[in-house]
C-alpha atoms as a PDB file:
ATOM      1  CA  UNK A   1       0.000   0.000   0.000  1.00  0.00           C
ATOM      2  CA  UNK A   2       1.374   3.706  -1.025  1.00  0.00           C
ATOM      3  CA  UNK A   3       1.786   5.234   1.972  1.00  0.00           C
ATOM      4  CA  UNK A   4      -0.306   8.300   2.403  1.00  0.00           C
ATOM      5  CA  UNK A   5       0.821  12.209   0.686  1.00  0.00           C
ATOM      6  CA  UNK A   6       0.493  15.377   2.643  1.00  0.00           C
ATOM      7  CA  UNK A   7      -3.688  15.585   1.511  1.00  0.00           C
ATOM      8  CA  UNK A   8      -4.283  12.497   2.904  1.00  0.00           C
ATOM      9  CA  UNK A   9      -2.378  12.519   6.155  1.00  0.00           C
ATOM     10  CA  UNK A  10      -3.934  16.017   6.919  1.00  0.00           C
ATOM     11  CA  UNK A  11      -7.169  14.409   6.260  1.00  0.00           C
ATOM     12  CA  UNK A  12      -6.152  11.397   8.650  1.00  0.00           C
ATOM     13  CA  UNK A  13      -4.868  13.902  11.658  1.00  0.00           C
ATOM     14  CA  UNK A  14      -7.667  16.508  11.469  1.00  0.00           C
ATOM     15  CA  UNK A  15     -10.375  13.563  11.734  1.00  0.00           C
ATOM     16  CA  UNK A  16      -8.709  11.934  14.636  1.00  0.00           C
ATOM     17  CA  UNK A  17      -8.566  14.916  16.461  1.00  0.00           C
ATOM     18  CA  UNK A  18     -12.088  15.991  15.781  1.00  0.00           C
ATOM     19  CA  UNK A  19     -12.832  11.962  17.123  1.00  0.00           C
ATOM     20  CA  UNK A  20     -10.652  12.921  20.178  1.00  0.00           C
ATOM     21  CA  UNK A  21     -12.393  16.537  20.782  1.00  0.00           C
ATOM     22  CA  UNK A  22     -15.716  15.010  20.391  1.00  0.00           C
ATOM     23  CA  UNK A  23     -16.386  12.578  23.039  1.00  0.00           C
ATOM     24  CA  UNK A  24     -17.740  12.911  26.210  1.00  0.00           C
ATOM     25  CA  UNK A  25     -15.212  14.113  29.135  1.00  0.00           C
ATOM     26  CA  UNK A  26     -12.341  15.281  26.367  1.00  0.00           C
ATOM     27  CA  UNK A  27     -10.968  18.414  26.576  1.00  0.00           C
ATOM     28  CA  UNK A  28     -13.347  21.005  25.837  1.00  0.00           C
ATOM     29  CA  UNK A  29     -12.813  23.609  22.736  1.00  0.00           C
ATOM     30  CA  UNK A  30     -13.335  27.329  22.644  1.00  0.00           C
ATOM     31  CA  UNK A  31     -13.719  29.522  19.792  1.00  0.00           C
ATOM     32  CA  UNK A  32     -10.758  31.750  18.873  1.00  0.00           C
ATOM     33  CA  UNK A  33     -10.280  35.214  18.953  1.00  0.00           C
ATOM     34  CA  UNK A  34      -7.854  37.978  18.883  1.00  0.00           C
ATOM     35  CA  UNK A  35      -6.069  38.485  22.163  1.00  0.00           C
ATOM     36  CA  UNK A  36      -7.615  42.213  23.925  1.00  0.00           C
ATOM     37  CA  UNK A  37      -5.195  44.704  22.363  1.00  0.00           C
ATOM     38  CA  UNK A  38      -4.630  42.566  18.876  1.00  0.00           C
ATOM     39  CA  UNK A  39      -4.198  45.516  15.846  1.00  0.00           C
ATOM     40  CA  UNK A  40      -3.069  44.525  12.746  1.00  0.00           C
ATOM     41  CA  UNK A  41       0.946  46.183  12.396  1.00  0.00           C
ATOM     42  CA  UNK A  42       0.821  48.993  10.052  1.00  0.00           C
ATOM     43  CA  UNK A  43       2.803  48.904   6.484  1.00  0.00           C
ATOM     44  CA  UNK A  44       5.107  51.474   8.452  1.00  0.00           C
ATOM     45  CA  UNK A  45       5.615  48.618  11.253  1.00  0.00           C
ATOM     46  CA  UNK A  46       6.053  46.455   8.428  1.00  0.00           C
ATOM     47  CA  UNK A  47       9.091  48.259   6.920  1.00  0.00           C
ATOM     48  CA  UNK A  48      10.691  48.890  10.363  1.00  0.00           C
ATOM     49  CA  UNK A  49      11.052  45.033  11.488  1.00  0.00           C
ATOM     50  CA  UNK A  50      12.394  43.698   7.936  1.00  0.00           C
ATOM     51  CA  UNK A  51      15.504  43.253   6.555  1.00  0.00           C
ATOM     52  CA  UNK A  52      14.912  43.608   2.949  1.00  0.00           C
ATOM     53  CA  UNK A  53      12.458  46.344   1.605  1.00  0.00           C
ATOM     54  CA  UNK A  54      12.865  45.798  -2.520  1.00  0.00           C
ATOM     55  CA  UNK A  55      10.413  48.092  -4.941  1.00  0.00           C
ATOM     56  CA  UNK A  56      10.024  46.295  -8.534  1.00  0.00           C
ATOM     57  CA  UNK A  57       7.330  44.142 -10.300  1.00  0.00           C
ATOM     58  CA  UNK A  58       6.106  40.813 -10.197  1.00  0.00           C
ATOM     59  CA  UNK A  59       6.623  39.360 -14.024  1.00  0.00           C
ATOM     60  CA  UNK A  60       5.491  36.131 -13.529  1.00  0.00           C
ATOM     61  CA  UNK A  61       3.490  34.040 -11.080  1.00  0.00           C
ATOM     62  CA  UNK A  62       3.526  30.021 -10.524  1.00  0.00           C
ATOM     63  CA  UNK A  63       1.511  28.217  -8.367  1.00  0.00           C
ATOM     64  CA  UNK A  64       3.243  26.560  -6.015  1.00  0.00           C
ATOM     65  CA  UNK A  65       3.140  22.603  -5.906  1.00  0.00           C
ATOM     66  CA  UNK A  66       3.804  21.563  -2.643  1.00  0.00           C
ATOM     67  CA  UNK A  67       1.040  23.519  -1.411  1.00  0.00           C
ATOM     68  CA  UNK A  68      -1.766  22.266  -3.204  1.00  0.00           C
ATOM     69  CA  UNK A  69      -4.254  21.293  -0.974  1.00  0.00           C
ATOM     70  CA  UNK A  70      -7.078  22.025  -2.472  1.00  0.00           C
ATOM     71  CA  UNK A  71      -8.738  25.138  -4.135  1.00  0.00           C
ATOM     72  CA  UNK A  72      -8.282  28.562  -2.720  1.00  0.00           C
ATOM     73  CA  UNK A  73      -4.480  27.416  -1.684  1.00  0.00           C
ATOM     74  CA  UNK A  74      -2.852  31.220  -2.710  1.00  0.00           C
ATOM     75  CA  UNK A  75       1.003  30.260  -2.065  1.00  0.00           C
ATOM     76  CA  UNK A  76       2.963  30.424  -4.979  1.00  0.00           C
ATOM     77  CA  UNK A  77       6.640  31.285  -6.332  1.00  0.00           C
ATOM     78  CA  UNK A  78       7.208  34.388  -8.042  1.00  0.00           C
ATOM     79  CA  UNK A  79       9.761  35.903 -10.831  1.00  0.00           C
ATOM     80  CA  UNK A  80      10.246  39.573  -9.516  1.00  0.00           C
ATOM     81  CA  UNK A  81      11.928  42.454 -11.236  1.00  0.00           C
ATOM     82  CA  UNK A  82      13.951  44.639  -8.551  1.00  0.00           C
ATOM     83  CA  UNK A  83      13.824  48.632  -9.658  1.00  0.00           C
ATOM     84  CA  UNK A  84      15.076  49.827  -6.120  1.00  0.00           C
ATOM     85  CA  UNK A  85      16.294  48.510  -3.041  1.00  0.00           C
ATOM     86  CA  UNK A  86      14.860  50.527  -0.507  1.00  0.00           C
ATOM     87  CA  UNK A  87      16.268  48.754   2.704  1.00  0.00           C
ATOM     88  CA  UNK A  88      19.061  45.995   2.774  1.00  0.00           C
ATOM     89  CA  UNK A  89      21.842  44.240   1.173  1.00  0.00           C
ATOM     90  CA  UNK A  90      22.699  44.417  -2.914  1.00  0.00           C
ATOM     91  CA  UNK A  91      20.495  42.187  -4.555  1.00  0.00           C
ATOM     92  CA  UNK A  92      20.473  41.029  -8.405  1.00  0.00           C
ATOM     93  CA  UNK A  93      18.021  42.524 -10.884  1.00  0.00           C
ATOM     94  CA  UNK A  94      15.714  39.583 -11.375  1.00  0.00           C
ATOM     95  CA  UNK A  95      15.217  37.475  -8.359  1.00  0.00           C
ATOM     96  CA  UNK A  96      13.050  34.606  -7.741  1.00  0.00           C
ATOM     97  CA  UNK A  97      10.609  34.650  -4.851  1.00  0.00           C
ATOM     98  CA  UNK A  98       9.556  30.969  -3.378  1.00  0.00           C
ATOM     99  CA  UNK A  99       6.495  30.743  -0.828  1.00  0.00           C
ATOM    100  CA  UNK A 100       5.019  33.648  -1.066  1.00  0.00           C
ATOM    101  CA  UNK A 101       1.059  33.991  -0.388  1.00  0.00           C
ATOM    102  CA  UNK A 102      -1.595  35.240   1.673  1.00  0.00           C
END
Protein backbone atom coordinates (compact mmCIF):
# COMPACT_ATOMS: atom_id res chain seq x y z
CA UNK A 1 0.00 0.00 0.00
CA UNK A 2 1.37 3.71 -1.03
CA UNK A 3 1.79 5.23 1.97
CA UNK A 4 -0.31 8.30 2.40
CA UNK A 5 0.82 12.21 0.69
CA UNK A 6 0.49 15.38 2.64
CA UNK A 7 -3.69 15.58 1.51
CA UNK A 8 -4.28 12.50 2.90
CA UNK A 9 -2.38 12.52 6.16
CA UNK A 10 -3.93 16.02 6.92
CA UNK A 11 -7.17 14.41 6.26
CA UNK A 12 -6.15 11.40 8.65
CA UNK A 13 -4.87 13.90 11.66
CA UNK A 14 -7.67 16.51 11.47
CA UNK A 15 -10.38 13.56 11.73
CA UNK A 16 -8.71 11.93 14.64
CA UNK A 17 -8.57 14.92 16.46
CA UNK A 18 -12.09 15.99 15.78
CA UNK A 19 -12.83 11.96 17.12
CA UNK A 20 -10.65 12.92 20.18
CA UNK A 21 -12.39 16.54 20.78
CA UNK A 22 -15.72 15.01 20.39
CA UNK A 23 -16.39 12.58 23.04
CA UNK A 24 -17.74 12.91 26.21
CA UNK A 25 -15.21 14.11 29.13
CA UNK A 26 -12.34 15.28 26.37
CA UNK A 27 -10.97 18.41 26.58
CA UNK A 28 -13.35 21.01 25.84
CA UNK A 29 -12.81 23.61 22.74
CA UNK A 30 -13.33 27.33 22.64
CA UNK A 31 -13.72 29.52 19.79
CA UNK A 32 -10.76 31.75 18.87
CA UNK A 33 -10.28 35.21 18.95
CA UNK A 34 -7.85 37.98 18.88
CA UNK A 35 -6.07 38.49 22.16
CA UNK A 36 -7.62 42.21 23.93
CA UNK A 37 -5.20 44.70 22.36
CA UNK A 38 -4.63 42.57 18.88
CA UNK A 39 -4.20 45.52 15.85
CA UNK A 40 -3.07 44.52 12.75
CA UNK A 41 0.95 46.18 12.40
CA UNK A 42 0.82 48.99 10.05
CA UNK A 43 2.80 48.90 6.48
CA UNK A 44 5.11 51.47 8.45
CA UNK A 45 5.61 48.62 11.25
CA UNK A 46 6.05 46.45 8.43
CA UNK A 47 9.09 48.26 6.92
CA UNK A 48 10.69 48.89 10.36
CA UNK A 49 11.05 45.03 11.49
CA UNK A 50 12.39 43.70 7.94
CA UNK A 51 15.50 43.25 6.56
CA UNK A 52 14.91 43.61 2.95
CA UNK A 53 12.46 46.34 1.61
CA UNK A 54 12.86 45.80 -2.52
CA UNK A 55 10.41 48.09 -4.94
CA UNK A 56 10.02 46.29 -8.53
CA UNK A 57 7.33 44.14 -10.30
CA UNK A 58 6.11 40.81 -10.20
CA UNK A 59 6.62 39.36 -14.02
CA UNK A 60 5.49 36.13 -13.53
CA UNK A 61 3.49 34.04 -11.08
CA UNK A 62 3.53 30.02 -10.52
CA UNK A 63 1.51 28.22 -8.37
CA UNK A 64 3.24 26.56 -6.02
CA UNK A 65 3.14 22.60 -5.91
CA UNK A 66 3.80 21.56 -2.64
CA UNK A 67 1.04 23.52 -1.41
CA UNK A 68 -1.77 22.27 -3.20
CA UNK A 69 -4.25 21.29 -0.97
CA UNK A 70 -7.08 22.02 -2.47
CA UNK A 71 -8.74 25.14 -4.13
CA UNK A 72 -8.28 28.56 -2.72
CA UNK A 73 -4.48 27.42 -1.68
CA UNK A 74 -2.85 31.22 -2.71
CA UNK A 75 1.00 30.26 -2.06
CA UNK A 76 2.96 30.42 -4.98
CA UNK A 77 6.64 31.28 -6.33
CA UNK A 78 7.21 34.39 -8.04
CA UNK A 79 9.76 35.90 -10.83
CA UNK A 80 10.25 39.57 -9.52
CA UNK A 81 11.93 42.45 -11.24
CA UNK A 82 13.95 44.64 -8.55
CA UNK A 83 13.82 48.63 -9.66
CA UNK A 84 15.08 49.83 -6.12
CA UNK A 85 16.29 48.51 -3.04
CA UNK A 86 14.86 50.53 -0.51
CA UNK A 87 16.27 48.75 2.70
CA UNK A 88 19.06 46.00 2.77
CA UNK A 89 21.84 44.24 1.17
CA UNK A 90 22.70 44.42 -2.91
CA UNK A 91 20.49 42.19 -4.56
CA UNK A 92 20.47 41.03 -8.41
CA UNK A 93 18.02 42.52 -10.88
CA UNK A 94 15.71 39.58 -11.38
CA UNK A 95 15.22 37.48 -8.36
CA UNK A 96 13.05 34.61 -7.74
CA UNK A 97 10.61 34.65 -4.85
CA UNK A 98 9.56 30.97 -3.38
CA UNK A 99 6.49 30.74 -0.83
CA UNK A 100 5.02 33.65 -1.07
CA UNK A 101 1.06 33.99 -0.39
CA UNK A 102 -1.60 35.24 1.67
Amino acid sequence: MAKPGPPQRLSLVVAALLVLFSHEGGPGVEACSMPAGWRPRSAVEKVLDAAVVLYGRVRAVYPDERFSYGAGTSVYTADFKVYCIMKGDRTERFINITEAGL
